[in-house]
Protein backbone atom coordinates (compact mmCIF):
# COMPACT_ATOMS: atom_id res chain seq x y z
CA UNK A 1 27.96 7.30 -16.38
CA UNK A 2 30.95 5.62 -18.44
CA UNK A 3 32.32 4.20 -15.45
CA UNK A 4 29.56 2.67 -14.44
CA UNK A 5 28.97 0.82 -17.84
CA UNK A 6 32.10 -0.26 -19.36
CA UNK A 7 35.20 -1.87 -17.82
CA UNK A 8 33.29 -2.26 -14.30
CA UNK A 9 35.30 -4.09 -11.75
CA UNK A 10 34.45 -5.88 -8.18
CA UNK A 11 35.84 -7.35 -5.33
CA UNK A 12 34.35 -9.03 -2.24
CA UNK A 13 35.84 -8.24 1.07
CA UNK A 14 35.18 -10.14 4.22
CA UNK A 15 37.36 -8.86 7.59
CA UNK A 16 40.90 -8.70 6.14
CA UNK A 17 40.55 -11.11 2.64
CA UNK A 18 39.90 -9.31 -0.41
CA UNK A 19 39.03 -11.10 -3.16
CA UNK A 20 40.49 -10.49 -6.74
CA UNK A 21 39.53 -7.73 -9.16
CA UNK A 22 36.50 -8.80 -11.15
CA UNK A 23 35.14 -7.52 -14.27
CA UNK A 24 31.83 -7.46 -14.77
CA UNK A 25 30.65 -8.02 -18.26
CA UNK A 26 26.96 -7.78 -17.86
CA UNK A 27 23.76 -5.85 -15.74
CA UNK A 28 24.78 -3.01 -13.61
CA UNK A 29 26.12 -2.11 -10.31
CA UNK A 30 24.01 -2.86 -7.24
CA UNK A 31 23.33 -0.88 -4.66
CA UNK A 32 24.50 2.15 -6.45
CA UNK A 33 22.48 5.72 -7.07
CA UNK A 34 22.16 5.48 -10.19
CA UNK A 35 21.74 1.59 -10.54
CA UNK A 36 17.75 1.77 -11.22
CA UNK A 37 17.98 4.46 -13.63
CA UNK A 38 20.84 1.98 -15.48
CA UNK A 39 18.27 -0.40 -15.31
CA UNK A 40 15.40 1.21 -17.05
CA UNK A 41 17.96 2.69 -19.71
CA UNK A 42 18.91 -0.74 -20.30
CA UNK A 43 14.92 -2.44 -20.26
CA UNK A 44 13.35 0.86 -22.28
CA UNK A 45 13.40 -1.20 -25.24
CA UNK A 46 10.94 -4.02 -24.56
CA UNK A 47 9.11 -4.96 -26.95
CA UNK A 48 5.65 -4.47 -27.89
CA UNK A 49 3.05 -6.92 -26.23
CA UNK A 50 -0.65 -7.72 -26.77
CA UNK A 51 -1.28 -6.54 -23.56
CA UNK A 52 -0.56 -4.05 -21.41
CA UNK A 53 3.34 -4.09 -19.05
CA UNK A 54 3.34 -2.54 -16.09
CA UNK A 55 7.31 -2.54 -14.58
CA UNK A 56 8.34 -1.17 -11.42
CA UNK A 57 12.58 -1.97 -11.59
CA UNK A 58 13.01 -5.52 -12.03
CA UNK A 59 9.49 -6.66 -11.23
CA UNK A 60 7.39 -6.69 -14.10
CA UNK A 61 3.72 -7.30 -14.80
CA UNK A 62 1.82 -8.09 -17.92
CA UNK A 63 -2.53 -7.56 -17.32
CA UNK A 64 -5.64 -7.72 -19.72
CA UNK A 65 -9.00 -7.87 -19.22
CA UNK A 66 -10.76 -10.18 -21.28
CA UNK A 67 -14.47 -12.76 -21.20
CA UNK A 68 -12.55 -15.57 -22.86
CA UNK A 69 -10.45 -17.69 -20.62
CA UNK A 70 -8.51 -19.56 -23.90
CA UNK A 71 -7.99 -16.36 -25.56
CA UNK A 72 -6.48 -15.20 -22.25
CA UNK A 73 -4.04 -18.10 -21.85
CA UNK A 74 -3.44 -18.00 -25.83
CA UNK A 75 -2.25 -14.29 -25.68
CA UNK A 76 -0.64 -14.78 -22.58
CA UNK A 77 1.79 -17.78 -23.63
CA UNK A 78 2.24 -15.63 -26.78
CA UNK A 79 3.68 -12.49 -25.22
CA UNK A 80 5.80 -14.40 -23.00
CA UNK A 81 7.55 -15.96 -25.52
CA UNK A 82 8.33 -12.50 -26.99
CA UNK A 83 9.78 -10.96 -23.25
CA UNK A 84 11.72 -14.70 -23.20
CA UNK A 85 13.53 -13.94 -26.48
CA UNK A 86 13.88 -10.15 -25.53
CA UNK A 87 15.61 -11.81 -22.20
CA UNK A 88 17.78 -13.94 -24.04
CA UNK A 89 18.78 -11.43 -26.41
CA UNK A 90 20.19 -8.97 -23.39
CA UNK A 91 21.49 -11.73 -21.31
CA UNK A 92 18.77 -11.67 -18.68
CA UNK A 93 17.28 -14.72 -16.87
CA UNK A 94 13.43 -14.68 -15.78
CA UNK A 95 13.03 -15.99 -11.85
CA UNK A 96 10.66 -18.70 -12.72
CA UNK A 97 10.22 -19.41 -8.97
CA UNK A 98 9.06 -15.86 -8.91
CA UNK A 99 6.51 -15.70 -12.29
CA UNK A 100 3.44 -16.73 -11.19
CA UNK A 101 -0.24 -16.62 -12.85
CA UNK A 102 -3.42 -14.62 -11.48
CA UNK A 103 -6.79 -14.33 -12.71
CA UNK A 104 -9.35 -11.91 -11.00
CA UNK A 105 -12.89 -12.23 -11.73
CA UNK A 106 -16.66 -12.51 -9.88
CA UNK A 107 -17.81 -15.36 -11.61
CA UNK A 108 -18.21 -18.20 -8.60
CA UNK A 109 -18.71 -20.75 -10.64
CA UNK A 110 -14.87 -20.30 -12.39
CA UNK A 111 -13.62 -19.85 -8.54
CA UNK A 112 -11.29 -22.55 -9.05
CA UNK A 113 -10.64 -22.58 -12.70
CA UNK A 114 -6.64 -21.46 -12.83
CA UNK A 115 -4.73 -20.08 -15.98
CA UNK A 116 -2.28 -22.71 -17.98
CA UNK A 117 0.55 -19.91 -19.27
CA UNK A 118 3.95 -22.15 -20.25
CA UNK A 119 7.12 -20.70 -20.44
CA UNK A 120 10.04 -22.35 -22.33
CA UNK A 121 7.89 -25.36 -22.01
CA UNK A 122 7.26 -24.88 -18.59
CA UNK A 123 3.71 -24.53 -16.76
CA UNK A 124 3.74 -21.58 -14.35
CA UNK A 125 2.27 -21.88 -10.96
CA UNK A 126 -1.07 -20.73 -10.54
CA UNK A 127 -1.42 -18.11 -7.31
CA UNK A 128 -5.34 -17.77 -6.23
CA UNK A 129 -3.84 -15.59 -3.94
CA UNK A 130 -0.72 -13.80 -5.33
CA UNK A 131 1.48 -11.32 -3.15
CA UNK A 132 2.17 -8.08 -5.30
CA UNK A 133 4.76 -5.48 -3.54
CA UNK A 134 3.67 -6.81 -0.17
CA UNK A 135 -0.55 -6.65 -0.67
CA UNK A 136 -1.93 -9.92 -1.21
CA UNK A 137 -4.66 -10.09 -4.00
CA UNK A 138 -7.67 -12.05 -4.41
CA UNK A 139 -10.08 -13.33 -6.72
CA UNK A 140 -12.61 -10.49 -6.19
CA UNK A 141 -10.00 -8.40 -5.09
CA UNK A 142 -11.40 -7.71 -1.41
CA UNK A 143 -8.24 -7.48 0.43
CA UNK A 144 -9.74 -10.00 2.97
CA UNK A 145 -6.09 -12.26 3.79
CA UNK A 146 -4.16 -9.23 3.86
CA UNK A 147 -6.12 -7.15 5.69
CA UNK A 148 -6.70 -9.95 8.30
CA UNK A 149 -2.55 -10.15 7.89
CA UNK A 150 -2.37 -6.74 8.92
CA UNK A 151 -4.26 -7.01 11.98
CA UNK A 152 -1.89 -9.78 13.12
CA UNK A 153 0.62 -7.38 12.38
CA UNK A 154 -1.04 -4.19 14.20
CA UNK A 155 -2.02 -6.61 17.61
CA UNK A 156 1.93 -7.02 17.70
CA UNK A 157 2.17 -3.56 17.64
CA UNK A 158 -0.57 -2.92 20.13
CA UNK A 159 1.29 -5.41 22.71
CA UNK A 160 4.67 -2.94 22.60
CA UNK A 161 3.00 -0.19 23.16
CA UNK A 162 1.05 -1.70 26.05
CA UNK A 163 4.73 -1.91 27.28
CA UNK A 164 5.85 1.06 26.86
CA UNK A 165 2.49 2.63 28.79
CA UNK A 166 3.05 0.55 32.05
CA UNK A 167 0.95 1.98 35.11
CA UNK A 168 4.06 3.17 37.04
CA UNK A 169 7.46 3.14 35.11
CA UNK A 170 5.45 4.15 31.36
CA UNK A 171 6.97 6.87 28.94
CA UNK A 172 4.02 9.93 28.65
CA UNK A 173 1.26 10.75 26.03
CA UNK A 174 4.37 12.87 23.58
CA UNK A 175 6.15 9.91 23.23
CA UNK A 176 3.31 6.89 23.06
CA UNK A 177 1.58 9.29 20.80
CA UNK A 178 4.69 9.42 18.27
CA UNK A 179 5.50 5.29 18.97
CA UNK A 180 1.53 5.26 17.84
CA UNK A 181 2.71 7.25 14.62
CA UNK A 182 5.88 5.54 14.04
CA UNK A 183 4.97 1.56 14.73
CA UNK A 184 1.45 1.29 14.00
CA UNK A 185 0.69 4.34 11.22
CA UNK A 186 3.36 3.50 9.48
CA UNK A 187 2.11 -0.40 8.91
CA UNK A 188 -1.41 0.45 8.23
CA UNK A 189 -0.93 3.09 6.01
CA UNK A 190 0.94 1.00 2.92
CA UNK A 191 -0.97 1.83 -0.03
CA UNK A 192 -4.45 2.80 1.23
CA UNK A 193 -5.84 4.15 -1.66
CA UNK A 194 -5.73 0.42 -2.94
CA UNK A 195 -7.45 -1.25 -0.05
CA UNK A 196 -9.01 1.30 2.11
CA UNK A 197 -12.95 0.65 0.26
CA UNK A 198 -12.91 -2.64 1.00
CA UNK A 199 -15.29 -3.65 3.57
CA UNK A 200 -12.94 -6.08 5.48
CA UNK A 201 -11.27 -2.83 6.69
CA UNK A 202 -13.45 -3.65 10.23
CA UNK A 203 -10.27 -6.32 10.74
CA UNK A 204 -7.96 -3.04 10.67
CA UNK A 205 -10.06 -0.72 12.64
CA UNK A 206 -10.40 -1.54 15.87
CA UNK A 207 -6.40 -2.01 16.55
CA UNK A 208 -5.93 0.81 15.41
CA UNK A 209 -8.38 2.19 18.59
CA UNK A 210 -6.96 -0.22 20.95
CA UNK A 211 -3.64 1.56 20.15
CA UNK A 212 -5.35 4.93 20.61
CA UNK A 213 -6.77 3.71 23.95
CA UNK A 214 -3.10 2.85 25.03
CA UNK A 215 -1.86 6.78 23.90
CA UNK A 216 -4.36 8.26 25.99
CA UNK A 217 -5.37 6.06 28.43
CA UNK A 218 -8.96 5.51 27.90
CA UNK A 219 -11.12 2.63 28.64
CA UNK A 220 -13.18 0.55 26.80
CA UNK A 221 -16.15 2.12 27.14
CA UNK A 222 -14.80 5.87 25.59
CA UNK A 223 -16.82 6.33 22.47
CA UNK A 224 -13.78 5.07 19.60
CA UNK A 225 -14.81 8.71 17.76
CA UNK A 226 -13.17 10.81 20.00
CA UNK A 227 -10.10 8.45 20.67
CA UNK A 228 -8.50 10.14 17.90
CA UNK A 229 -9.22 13.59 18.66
CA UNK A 230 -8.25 12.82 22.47
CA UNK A 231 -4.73 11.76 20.83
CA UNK A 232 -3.59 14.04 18.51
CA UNK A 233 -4.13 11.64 15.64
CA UNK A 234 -5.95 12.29 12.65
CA UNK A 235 -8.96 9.57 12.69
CA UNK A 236 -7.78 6.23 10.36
CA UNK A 237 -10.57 6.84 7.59
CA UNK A 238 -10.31 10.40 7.46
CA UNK A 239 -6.23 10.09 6.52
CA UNK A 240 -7.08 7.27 3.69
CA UNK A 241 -9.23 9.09 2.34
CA UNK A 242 -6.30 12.37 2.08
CA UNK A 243 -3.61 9.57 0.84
CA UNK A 244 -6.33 8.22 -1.78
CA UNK A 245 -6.75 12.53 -2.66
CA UNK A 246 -2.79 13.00 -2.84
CA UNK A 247 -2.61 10.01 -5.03
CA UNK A 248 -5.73 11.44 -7.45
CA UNK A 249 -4.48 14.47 -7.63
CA UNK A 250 -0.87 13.25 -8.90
CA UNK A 251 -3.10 11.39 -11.11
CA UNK A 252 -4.19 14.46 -12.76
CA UNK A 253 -0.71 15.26 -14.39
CA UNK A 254 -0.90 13.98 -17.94
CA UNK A 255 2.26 11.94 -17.60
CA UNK A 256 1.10 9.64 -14.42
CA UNK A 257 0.70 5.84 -15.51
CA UNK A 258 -3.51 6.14 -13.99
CA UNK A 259 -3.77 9.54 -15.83
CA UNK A 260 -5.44 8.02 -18.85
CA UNK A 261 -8.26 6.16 -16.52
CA UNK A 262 -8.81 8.79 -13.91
CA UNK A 263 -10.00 11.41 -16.71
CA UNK A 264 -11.76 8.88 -18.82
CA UNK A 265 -15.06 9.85 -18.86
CA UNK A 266 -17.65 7.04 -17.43
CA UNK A 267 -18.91 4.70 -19.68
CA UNK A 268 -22.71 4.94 -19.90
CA UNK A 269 -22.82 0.86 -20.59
CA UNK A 270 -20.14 -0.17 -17.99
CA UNK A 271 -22.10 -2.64 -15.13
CA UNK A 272 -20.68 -2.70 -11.51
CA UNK A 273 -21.75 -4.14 -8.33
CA UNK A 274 -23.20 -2.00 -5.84
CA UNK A 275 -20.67 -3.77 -3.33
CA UNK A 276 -18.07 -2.65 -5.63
CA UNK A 277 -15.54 0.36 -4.60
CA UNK A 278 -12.88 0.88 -7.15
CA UNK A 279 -10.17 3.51 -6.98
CA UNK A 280 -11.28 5.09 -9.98
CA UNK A 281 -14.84 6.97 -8.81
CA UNK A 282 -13.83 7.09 -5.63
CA UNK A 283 -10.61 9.86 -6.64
CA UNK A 284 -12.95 11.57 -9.13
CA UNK A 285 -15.30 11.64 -6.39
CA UNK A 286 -12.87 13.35 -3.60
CA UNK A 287 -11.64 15.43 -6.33
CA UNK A 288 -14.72 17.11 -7.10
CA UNK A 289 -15.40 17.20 -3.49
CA UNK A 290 -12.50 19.21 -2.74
CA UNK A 291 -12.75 21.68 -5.67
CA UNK A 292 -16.52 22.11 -5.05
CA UNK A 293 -16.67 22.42 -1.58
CA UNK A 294 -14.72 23.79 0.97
CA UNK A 295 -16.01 21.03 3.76
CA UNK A 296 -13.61 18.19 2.62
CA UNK A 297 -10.74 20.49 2.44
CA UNK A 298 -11.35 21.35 5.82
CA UNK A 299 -11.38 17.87 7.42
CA UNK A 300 -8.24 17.10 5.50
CA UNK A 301 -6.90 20.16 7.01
CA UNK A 302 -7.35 19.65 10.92
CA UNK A 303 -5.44 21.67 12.78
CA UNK A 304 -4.15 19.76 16.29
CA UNK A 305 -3.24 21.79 19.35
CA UNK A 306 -2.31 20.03 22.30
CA UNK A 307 -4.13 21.11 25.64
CA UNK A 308 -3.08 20.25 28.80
CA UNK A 309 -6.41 19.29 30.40
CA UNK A 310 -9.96 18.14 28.73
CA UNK A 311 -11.55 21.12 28.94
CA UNK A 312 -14.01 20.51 26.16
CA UNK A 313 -14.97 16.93 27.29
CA UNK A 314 -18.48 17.08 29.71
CA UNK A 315 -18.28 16.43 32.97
CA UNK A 316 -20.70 13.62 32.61
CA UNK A 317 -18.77 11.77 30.75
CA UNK A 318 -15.40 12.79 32.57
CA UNK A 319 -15.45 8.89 34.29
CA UNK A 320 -14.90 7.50 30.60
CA UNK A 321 -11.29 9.47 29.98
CA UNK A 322 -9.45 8.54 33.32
CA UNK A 323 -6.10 9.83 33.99
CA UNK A 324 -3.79 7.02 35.17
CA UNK A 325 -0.12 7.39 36.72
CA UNK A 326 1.55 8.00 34.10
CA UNK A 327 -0.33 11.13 33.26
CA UNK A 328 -1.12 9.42 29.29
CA UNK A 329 -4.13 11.21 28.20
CA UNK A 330 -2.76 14.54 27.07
CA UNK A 331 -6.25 15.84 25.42
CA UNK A 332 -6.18 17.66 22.52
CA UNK A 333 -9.03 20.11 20.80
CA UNK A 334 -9.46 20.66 16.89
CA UNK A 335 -9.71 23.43 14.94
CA UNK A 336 -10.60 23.53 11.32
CA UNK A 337 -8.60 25.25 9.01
CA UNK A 338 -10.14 27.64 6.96
């Protein structure tokens, strides 16, 4: 820990020239282990704001809810001038490019009404639409542009793997099923619990079954609820909802920053929209699903085994899960765990 705070040195290196032995008087080390601990060590003291901080490493955010817009921007300039003294105190520099204002509200008729916080004298841009570690936000906080951003980003996906599956040189179901996983999984399921009530989740949806269609092979016409269990893959709402559970129930330890607001009790006063889905009722909701009931736990709990041939599927309906060369649609039955 010594080393890596006093008498620090550097050096860049590019092929064979090194450059000189550098000391470096400020900050820490980056790129090393124990660089972000450093860093909150060396931010722990910040000082006390009006509102409430919320930091994640270097990126930090200052939030209040409040009816007044003046008292808002008042406050605001206020505790920024506090953090800009704090900064140059400890020899740190705030990315002004970077700082941006938000406001979120469902007032229409202050849609385009936007914050005036200064900063050293400086008006900071106004974002409608800020991006906040990689979800953009909106005024009513539907998730509409990102979620219509991650479709773009899924029917990308959904083109590789139509690659991968060709008719007569394509990989088989094991492997498209983990691509499915790995590629398109992977995207879609960055931070449900924030997004995953919104109702613009229809943009998401149906790439995601377009992708299941390529794993095993079906046509359009399969009904999309059993593309999932035909491929292995836990259906898209039912594995939100277990991320938004895993994230409540994390919640529930006394030291977790959404501890406070997850065991508040509900205010008796408090008006919402009916079209409103926060995070908040939904998790105490799941939660006293799954320690009520033994139902939820057992769809979280879906137990895959793979099956060589769709034995359960009727023979009816055996023209809507074809089986093309490549021999994709490994079919799969479920079984509940108890």
């Amino acid at each position: 820990m010594n080393l890596n705070i006093n008498n620090f040195r550097l050096k860049v290196c590019l092929f064979r020239f090194h450059q000189l032995l550098r000391r470096l008087k400020n900050g820490v080390p980056q790129g090393s282990v124990l660089a972000p601990l450093l860093f909150n060590i060396y931010i722990s003291d910040l000082p006390a704001t009006v509102y409430r901080k919320y930091a994640y490493a270097d990126d930090l955010a200052i939030m209040h809810a409040d009816g007044d817009w003046l008292a808002v921007e008042g406050v605001l300039r206020k505790d920024m001038a506090t953090l800009g003294e704090y900064l140059q105190t400890w020899k740190l520099k705030l990315s002004t490019t970077k700082t941006v204002s938000a406001v979120f509200h469902l007032n229409n008729k202050d849609a385009k009404r936007e914050l005036k916080v200064s900063f050293n004298n400086e008006t900071l841009p106004f974002f409608s639409e800020p991006k906040y570690f990689g979800v953009t936000l909106d005024r009513s906080l539907t998730y509409r542009r990102y979620l219509e951003s991650l479709r773009k980003k899924l029917t990308s996906r959904d083109a590789l793997l139509r690659r991968l599956a060709g008719s007569s040189w394509g990989t088989g179901a094991t492997m498209l099923r983990t691509t499915t996983l790995a590629v398109v999984h992977s995207t879609v399921e960055y931070c449900p619990p924030v997004w995953c009530r919104s109702a613009h989740t229809r943009f998401v949806d149906p790439t995601i079954n377009d992708a299941l269609r390529i794993v095993t092979g079906c046509q359009r016409p399969a009904p999309a609820d059993n593309l999932s269990i035909l491929a292995g893959i836990q259906p898209a709402e039912l594995r939100r909802n277990g991320a938004t559970l895993c994230l409540a129930r994390r919640a529930m330890e006394s030291r977790h920053l959404l501890h406070s607001a997850l065991t508040r009790p509900p205010s008796a006063n408090a008006r919402r929209l009916k079209s409103r889905h926060p995070f908040v009722p939904a998790a105490q909701h799941l939660i006293s699903s799954s320690d009520n009931s033994n139902a939820f736990g057992n769809n979280l709990k879906i137990f895959w085994v793979w099956s060589s041939r769709p034995a359960f599927v009727p023979e009816v309906h055996s023209y809507l899960y074809p089986r093309n060369r490549t021999d994709h649609p490994q079919v799969l039955f479920v079984m509940p765990v108890c």
